[in-house]
Protein backbone atom coordinates (compact mmCIF):
# COMPACT_ATOMS: atom_id res chain seq x y z
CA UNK A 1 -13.69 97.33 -34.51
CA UNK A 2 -16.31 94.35 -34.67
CA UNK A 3 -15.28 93.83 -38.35
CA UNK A 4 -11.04 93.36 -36.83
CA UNK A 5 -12.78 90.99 -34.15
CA UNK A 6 -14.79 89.00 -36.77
CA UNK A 7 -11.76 88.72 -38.82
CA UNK A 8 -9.44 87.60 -35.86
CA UNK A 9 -12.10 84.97 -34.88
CA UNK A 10 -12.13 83.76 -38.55
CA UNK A 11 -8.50 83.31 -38.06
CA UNK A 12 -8.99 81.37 -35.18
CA UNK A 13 -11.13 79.21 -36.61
CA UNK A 14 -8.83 78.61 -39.61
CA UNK A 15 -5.86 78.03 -37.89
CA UNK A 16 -7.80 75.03 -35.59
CA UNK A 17 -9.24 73.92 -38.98
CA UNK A 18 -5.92 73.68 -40.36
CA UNK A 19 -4.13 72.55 -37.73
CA UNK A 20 -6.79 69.62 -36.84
CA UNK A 21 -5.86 68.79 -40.89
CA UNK A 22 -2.27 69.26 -40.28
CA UNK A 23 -2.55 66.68 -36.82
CA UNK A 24 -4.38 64.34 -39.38
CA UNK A 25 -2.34 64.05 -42.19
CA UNK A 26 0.81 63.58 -39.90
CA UNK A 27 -1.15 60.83 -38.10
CA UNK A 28 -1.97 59.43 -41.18
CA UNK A 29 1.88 60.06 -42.07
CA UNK A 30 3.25 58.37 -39.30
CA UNK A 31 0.73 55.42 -39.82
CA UNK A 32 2.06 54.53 -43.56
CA UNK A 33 5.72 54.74 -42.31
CA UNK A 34 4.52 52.08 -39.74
CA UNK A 35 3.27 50.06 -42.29
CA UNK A 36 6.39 50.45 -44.73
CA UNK A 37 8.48 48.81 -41.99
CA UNK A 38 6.40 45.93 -41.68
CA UNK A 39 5.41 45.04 -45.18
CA UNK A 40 9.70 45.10 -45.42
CA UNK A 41 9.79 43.07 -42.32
CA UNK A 42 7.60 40.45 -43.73
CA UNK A 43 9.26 40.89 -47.52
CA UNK A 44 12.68 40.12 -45.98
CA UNK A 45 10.66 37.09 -44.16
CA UNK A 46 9.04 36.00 -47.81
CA UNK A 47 12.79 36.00 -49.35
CA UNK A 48 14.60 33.56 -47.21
CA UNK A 49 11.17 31.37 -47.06
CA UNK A 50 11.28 31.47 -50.86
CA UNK A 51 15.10 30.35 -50.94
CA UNK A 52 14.78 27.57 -48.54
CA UNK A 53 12.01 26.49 -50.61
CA UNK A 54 14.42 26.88 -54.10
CA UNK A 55 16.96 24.62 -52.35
CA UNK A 56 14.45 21.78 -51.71
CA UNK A 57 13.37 22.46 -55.20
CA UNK A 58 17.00 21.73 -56.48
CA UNK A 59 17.44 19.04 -54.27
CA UNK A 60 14.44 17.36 -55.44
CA UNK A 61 15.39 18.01 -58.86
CA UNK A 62 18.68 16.28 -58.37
CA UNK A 63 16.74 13.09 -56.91
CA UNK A 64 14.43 13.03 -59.78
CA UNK A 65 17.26 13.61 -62.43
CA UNK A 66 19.06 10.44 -60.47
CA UNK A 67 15.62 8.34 -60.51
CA UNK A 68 15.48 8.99 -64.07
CA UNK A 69 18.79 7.35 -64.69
CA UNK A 70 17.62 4.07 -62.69
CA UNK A 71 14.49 4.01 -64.26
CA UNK A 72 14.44 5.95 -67.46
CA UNK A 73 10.98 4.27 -68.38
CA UNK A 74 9.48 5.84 -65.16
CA UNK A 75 5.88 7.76 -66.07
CA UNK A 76 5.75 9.09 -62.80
CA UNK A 77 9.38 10.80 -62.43
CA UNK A 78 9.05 11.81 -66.03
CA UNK A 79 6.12 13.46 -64.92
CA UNK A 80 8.08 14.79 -61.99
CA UNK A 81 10.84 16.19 -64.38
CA UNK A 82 8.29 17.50 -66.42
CA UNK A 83 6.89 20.02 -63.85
CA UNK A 84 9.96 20.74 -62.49
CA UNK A 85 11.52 22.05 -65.74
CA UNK A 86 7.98 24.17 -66.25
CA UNK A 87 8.99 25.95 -62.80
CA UNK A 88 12.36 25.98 -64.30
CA UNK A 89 14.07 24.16 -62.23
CA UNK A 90 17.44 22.06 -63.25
C-alpha cells in the first residue's frame, strides 16, 4: 500500500511538473505569435515607406537627368547622377 501511495504522489508531482512546462511553453507560444503579427505589421509599414521613398528617388533622378541636359559641364549633378546610378536608379 505505501509503495501505490508513493507512486500516485510521484504522479502528482509529474503531472504539475509537466503541466507547469506545458502552461510555459504555450505562454511562450502565444508570445512569438504576438510578435509574428507585429514584426508583419511593421514589414508591411517598411514596404510602402520604402516605395514612397523609390518614387522620390525616380523623381529626383528625372530632375538630375534634365539638369544634366542644361548644364552638361555640371560637377555637382554629375556627381548627383553618379550616386544615383550606384543605387541603381534611372
Amino acid at each position: 500500500m505505501s509503495y501505490e501511495a508513493d507512486y500516485n504522489s510521484w504522479l502528482e508531482r509529474q503531472k504539475e511538473r509537466l503541466t507547469f512546462k506545458y502552461k510555459k511553453i504555450k505562454a511562450e507560444r502565444d508570445s512569438l505569435i504576438d510578435d509574428i503579427a507585429v514584426l508583419k505589421a511593421n514589414i508591411s509599414g517598411l514596404e510602402r515607406e520604402n516605395e514612397k521613398q523609390l518614387e522620390l528617388l525616380q523623381d529626383f533622378s528625372k530632375f538630375i537627368n534634365y539638369k544634366l541636359i542644361i548644364s552638361p559641364a555640371s560637377d555637382t549633378y554629375k556627381h548627383y547622377r553618379s550616386e544615383l546610378d550606384k543605387l541603381e536608379v534611372e
